[in-house]
N, C-alpha and C. Protein backbone atom coordinates (compact mmCIF):
# COMPACT_ATOMS: atom_id res chain seq x y z
N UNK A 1 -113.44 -67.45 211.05
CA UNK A 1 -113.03 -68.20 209.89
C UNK A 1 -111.51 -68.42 209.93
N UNK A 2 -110.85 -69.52 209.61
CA UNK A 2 -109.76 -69.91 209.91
C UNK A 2 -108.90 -69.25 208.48
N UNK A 3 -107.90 -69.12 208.70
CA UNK A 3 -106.50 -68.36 207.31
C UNK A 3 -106.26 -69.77 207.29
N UNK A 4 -106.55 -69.44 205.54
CA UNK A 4 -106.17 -70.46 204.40
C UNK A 4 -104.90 -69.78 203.66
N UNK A 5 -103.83 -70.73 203.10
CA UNK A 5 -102.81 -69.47 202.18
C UNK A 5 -103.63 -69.39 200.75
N UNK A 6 -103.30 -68.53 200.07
CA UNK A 6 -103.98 -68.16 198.68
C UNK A 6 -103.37 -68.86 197.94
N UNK A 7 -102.26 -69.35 197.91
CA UNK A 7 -101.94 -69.85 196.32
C UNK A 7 -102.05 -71.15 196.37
N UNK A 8 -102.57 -71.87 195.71
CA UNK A 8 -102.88 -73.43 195.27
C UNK A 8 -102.14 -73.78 194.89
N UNK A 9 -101.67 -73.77 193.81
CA UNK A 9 -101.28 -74.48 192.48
C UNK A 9 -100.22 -73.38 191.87
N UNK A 10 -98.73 -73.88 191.45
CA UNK A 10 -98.36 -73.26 190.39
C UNK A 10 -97.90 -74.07 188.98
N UNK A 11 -97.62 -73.40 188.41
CA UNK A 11 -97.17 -74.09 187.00
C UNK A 11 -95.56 -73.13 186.16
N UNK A 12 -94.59 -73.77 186.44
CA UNK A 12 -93.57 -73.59 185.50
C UNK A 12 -93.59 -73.73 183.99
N UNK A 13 -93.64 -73.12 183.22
CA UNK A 13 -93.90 -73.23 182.18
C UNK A 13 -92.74 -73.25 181.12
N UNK A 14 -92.40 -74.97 180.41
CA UNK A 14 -90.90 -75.10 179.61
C UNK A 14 -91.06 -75.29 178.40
N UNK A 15 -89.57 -75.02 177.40
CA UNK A 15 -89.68 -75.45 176.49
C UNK A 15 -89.20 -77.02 175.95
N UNK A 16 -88.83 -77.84 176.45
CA UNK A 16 -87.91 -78.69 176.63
C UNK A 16 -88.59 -79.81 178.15
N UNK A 17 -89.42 -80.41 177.96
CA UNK A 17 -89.88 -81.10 179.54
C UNK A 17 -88.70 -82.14 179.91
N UNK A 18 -88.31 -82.62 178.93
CA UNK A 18 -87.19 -83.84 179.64
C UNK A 18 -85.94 -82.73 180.21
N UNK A 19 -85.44 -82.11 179.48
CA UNK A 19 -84.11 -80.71 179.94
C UNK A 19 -84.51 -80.40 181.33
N UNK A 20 -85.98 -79.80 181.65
CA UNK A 20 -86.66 -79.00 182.52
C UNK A 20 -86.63 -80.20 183.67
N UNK A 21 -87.12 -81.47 183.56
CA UNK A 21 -87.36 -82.45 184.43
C UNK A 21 -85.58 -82.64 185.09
N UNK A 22 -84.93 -83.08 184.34
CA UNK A 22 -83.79 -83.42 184.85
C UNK A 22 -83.08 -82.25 185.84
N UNK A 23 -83.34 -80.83 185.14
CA UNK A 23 -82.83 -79.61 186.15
C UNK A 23 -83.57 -80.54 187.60
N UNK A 24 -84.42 -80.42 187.68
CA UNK A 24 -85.53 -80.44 189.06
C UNK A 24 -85.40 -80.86 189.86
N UNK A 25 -85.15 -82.43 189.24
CA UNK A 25 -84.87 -83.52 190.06
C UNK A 25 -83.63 -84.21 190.46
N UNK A 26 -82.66 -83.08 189.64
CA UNK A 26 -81.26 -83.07 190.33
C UNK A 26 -81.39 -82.16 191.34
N UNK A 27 -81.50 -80.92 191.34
CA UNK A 27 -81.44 -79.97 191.78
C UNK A 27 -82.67 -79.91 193.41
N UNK A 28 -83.63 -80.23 193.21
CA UNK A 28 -83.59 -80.46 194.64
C UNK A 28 -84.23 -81.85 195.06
N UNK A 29 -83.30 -82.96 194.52
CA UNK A 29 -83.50 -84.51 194.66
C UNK A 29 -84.75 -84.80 195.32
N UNK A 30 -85.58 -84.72 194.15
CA UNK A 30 -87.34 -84.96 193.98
C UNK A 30 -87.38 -86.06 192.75
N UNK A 31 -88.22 -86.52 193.15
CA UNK A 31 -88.52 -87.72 191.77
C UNK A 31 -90.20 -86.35 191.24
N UNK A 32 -90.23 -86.24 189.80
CA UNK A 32 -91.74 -85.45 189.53
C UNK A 32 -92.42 -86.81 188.77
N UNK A 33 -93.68 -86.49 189.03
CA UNK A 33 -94.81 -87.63 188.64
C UNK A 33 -95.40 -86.90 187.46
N UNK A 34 -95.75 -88.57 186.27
CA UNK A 34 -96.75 -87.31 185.09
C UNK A 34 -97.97 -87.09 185.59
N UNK A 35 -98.73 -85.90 185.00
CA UNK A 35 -100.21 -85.68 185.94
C UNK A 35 -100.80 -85.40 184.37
N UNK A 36 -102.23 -85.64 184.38
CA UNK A 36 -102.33 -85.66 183.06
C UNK A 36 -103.53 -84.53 182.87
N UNK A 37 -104.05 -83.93 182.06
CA UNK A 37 -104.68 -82.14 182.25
C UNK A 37 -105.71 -82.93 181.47
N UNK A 38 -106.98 -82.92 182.22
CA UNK A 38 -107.72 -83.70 181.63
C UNK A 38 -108.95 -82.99 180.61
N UNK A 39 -108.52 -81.95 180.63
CA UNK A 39 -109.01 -80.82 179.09
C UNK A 39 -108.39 -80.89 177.96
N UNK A 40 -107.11 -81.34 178.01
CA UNK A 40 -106.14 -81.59 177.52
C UNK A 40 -105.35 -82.73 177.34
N UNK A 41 -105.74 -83.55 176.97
CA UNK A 41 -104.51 -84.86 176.71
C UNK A 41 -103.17 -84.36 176.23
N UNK A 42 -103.16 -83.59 175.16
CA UNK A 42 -101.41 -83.34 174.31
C UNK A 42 -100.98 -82.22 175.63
N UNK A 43 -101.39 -81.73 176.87
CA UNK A 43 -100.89 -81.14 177.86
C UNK A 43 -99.84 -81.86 178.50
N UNK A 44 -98.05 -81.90 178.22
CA UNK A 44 -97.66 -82.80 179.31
C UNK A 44 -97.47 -81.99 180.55
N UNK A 45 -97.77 -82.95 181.61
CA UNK A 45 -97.69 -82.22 182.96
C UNK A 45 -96.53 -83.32 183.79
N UNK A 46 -95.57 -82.45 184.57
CA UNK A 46 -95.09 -83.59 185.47
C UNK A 46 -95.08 -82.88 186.81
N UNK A 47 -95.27 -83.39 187.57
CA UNK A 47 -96.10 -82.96 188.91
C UNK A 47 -94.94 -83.07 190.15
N UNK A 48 -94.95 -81.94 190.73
CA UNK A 48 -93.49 -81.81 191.89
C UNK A 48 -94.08 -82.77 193.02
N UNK A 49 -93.55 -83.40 194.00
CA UNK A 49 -93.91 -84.08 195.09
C UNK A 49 -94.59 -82.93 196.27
N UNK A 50 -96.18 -84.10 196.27
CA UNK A 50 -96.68 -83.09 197.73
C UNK A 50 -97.96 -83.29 197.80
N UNK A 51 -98.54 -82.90 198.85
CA UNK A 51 -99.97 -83.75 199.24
C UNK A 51 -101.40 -82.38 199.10
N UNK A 52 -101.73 -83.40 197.85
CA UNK A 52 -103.31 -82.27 197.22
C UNK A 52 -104.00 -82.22 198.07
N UNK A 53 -104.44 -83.10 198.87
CA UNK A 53 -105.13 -82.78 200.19
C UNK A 53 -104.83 -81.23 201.24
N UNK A 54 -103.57 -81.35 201.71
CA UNK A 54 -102.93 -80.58 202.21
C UNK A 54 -103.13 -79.01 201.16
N UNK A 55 -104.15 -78.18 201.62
CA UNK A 55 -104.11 -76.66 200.41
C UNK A 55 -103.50 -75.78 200.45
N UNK A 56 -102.74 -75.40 199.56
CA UNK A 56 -102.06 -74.34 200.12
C UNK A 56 -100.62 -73.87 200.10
N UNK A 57 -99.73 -72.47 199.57
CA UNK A 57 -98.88 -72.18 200.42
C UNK A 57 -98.72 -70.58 200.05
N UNK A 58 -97.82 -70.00 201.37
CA UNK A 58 -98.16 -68.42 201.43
C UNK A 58 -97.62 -67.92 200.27
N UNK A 59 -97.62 -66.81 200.09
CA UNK A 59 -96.95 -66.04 199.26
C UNK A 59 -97.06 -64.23 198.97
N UNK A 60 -96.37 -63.28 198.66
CA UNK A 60 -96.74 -61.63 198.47
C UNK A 60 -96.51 -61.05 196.73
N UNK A 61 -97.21 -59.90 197.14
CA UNK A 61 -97.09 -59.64 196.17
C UNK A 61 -95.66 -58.20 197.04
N UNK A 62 -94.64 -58.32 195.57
CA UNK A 62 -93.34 -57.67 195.24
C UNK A 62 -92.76 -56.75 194.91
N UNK A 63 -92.37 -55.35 195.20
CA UNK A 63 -92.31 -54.07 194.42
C UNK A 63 -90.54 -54.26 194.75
N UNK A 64 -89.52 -54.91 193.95
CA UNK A 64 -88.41 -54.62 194.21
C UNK A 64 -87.33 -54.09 192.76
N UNK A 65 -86.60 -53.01 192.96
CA UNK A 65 -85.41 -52.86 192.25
C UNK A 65 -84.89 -53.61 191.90
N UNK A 66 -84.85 -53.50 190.38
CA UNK A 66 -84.27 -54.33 189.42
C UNK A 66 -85.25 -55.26 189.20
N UNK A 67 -86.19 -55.63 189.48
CA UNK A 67 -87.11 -56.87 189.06
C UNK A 67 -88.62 -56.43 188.11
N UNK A 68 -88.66 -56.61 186.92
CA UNK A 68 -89.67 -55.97 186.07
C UNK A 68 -90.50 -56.21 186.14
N UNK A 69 -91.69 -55.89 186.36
CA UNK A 69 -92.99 -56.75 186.03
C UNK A 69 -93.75 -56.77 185.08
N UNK A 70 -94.01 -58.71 184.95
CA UNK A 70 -94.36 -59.07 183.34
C UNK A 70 -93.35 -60.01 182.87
N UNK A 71 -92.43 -59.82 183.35
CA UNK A 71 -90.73 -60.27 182.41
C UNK A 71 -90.37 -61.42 183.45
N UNK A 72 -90.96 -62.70 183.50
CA UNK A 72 -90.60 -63.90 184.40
C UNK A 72 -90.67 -62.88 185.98
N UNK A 73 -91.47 -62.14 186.33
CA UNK A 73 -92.13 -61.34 187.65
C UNK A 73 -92.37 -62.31 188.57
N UNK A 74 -92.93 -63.11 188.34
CA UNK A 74 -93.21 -64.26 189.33
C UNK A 74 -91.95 -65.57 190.01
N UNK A 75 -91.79 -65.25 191.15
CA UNK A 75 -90.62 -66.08 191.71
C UNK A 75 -91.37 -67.00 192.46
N UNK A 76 -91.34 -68.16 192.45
CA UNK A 76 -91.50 -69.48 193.33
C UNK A 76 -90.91 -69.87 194.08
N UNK A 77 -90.68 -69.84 195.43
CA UNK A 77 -89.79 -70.53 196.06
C UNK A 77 -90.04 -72.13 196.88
N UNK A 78 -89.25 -72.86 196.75
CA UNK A 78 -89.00 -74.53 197.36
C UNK A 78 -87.80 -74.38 198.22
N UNK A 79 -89.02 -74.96 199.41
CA UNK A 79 -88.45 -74.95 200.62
C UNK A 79 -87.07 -75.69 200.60
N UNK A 80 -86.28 -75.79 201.59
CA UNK A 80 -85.13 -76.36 201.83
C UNK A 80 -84.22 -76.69 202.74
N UNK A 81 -84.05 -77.42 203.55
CA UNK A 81 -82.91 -77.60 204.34
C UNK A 81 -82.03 -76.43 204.94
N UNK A 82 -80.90 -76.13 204.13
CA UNK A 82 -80.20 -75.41 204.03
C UNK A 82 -79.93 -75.22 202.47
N UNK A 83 -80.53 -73.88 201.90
CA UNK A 83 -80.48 -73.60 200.57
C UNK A 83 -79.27 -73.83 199.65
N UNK A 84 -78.32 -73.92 200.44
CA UNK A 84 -76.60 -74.12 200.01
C UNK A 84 -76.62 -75.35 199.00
N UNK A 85 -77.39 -76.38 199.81
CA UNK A 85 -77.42 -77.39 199.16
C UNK A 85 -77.56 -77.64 197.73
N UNK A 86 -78.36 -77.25 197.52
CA UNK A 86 -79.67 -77.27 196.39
C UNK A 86 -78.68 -76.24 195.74
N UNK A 87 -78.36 -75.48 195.37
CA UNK A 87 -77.85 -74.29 195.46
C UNK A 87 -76.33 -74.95 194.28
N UNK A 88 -75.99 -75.38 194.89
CA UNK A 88 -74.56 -76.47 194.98
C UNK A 88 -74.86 -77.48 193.59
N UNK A 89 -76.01 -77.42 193.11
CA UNK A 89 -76.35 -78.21 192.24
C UNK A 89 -76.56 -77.96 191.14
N UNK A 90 -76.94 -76.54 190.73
CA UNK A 90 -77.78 -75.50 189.87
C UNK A 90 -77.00 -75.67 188.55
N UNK A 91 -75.43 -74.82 188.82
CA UNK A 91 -74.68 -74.98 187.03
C UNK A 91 -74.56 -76.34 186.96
N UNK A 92 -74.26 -77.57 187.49
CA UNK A 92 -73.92 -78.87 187.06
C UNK A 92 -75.38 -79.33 186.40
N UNK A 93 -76.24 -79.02 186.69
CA UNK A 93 -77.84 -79.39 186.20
C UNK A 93 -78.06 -78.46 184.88
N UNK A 94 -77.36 -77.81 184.60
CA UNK A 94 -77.62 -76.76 183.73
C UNK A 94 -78.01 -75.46 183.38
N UNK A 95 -78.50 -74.92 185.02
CA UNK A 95 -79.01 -73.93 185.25
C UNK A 95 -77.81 -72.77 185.64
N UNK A 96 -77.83 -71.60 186.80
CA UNK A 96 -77.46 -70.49 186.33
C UNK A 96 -77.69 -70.31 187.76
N UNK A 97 -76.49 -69.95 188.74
CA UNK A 97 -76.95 -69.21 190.35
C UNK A 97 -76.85 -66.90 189.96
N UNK A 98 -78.14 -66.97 190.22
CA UNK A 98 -78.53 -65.45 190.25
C UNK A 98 -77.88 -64.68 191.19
N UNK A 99 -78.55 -65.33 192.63
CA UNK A 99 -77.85 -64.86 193.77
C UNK A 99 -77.75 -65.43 194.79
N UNK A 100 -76.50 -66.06 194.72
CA UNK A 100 -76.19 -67.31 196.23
C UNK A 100 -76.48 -66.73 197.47
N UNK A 101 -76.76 -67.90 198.23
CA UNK A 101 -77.39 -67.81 199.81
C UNK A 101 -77.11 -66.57 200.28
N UNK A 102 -78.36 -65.80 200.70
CA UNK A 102 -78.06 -64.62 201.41
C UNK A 102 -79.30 -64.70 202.50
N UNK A 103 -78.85 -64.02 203.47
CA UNK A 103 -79.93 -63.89 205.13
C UNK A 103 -81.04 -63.29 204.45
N UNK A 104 -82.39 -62.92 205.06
CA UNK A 104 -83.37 -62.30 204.58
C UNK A 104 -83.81 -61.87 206.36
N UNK A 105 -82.94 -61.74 206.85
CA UNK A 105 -83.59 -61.57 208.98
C UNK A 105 -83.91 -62.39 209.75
N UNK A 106 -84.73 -62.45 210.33
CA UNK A 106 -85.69 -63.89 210.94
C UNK A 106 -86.25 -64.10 210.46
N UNK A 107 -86.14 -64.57 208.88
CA UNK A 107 -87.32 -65.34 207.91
C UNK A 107 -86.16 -66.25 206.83
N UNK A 108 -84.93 -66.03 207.59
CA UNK A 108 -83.78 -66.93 207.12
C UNK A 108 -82.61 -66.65 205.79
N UNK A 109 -83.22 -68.05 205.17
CA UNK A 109 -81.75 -67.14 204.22
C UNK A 109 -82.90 -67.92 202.52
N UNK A 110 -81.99 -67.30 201.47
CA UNK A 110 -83.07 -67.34 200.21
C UNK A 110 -81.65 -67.57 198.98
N UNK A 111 -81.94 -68.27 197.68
CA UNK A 111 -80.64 -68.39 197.03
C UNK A 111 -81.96 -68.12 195.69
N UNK A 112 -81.79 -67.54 194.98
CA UNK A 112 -82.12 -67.76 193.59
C UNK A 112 -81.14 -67.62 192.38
N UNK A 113 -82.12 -68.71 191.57
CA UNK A 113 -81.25 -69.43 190.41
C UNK A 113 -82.14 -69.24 189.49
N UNK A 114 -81.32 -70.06 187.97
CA UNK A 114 -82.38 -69.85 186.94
C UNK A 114 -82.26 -71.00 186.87
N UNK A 115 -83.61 -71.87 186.08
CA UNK A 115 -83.26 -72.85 185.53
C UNK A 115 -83.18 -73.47 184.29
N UNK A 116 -83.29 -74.22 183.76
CA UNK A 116 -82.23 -74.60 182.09
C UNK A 116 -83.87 -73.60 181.26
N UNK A 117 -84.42 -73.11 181.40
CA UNK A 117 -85.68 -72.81 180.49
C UNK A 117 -85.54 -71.43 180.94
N UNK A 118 -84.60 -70.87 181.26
CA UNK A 118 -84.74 -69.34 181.56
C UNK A 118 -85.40 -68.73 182.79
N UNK A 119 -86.33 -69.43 183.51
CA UNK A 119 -87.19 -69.13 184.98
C UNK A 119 -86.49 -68.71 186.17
N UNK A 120 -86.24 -67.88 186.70
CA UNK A 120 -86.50 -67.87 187.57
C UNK A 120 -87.13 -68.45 188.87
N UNK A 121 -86.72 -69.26 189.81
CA UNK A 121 -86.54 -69.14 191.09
C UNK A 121 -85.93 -69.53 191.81
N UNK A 122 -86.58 -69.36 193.70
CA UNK A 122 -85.71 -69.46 194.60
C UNK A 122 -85.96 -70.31 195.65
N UNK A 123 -84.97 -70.51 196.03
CA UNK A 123 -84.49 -72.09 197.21
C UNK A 123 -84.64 -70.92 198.70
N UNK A 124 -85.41 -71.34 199.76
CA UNK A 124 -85.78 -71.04 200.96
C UNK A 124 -84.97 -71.80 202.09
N UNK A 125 -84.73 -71.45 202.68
CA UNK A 125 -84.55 -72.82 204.05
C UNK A 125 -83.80 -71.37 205.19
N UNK A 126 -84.00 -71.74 206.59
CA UNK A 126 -84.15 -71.58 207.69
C UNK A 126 -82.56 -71.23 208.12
N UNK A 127 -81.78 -71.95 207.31
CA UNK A 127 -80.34 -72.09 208.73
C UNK A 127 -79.56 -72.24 206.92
């Protein structure tokens, strides 16, 4: 049987969708699409760029110092170029750098930020 990654789908959850949209799509120059929750009409959804076909992406579960669990526990990360970038964008968008670009070994380097809704996460990229 072939390895599938486990996580499908996530969902950021804001108070403010236009505030929340504009962080996003400055921050890592994405246009988001509305998607509409079809249990739900008064659900607004706006949808990050990427192919539903395509299933999938990895992810672990976390036991680290200083990080609570329960209390925004869950970190997301979007891939990136060079995380600097993206990174470079965060307070002018409104958000908040946690902890600028740092190495993680041969699995590269990682930057996390907050964004304008209080969340937590983090920018990935290679070099």
């Amino acid at each position: 049987m072939a390895q599938k990654n486990s996580v499908v789908w996530f969902e950021i959850y804001v108070e403010d969708m236009e505030r929340a949209v504009n962080f996003y799509e400055k921050v890592l120059d994405v246009k988001l699409e509305n998607i509409n929750d079809p249990s739900d009409p008064s659900v607004l959804m706006k949808a990050f760029p990427g192919h539903m076909e395509e299933y999938g992406a990895a992810g672990a579960l976390v036991k680290m110092e200083g990080v609570e669990a329960g209390k925004n526990s869950t970190i997301i990360y979007f891939g990136c170029e060079d995380c600097t970038v993206e990174e470079s964008r965060v307070v002018a968008s409104g958000g908040q750098v946690h902890q600028s670009k740092m190495a993680i070994g041969e699995h590269g380097f990682i930057s996390l930020v907050v964004d304008t809704e209080g969340n937590t996460i983090g920018l990935h990229s290679m070099k």
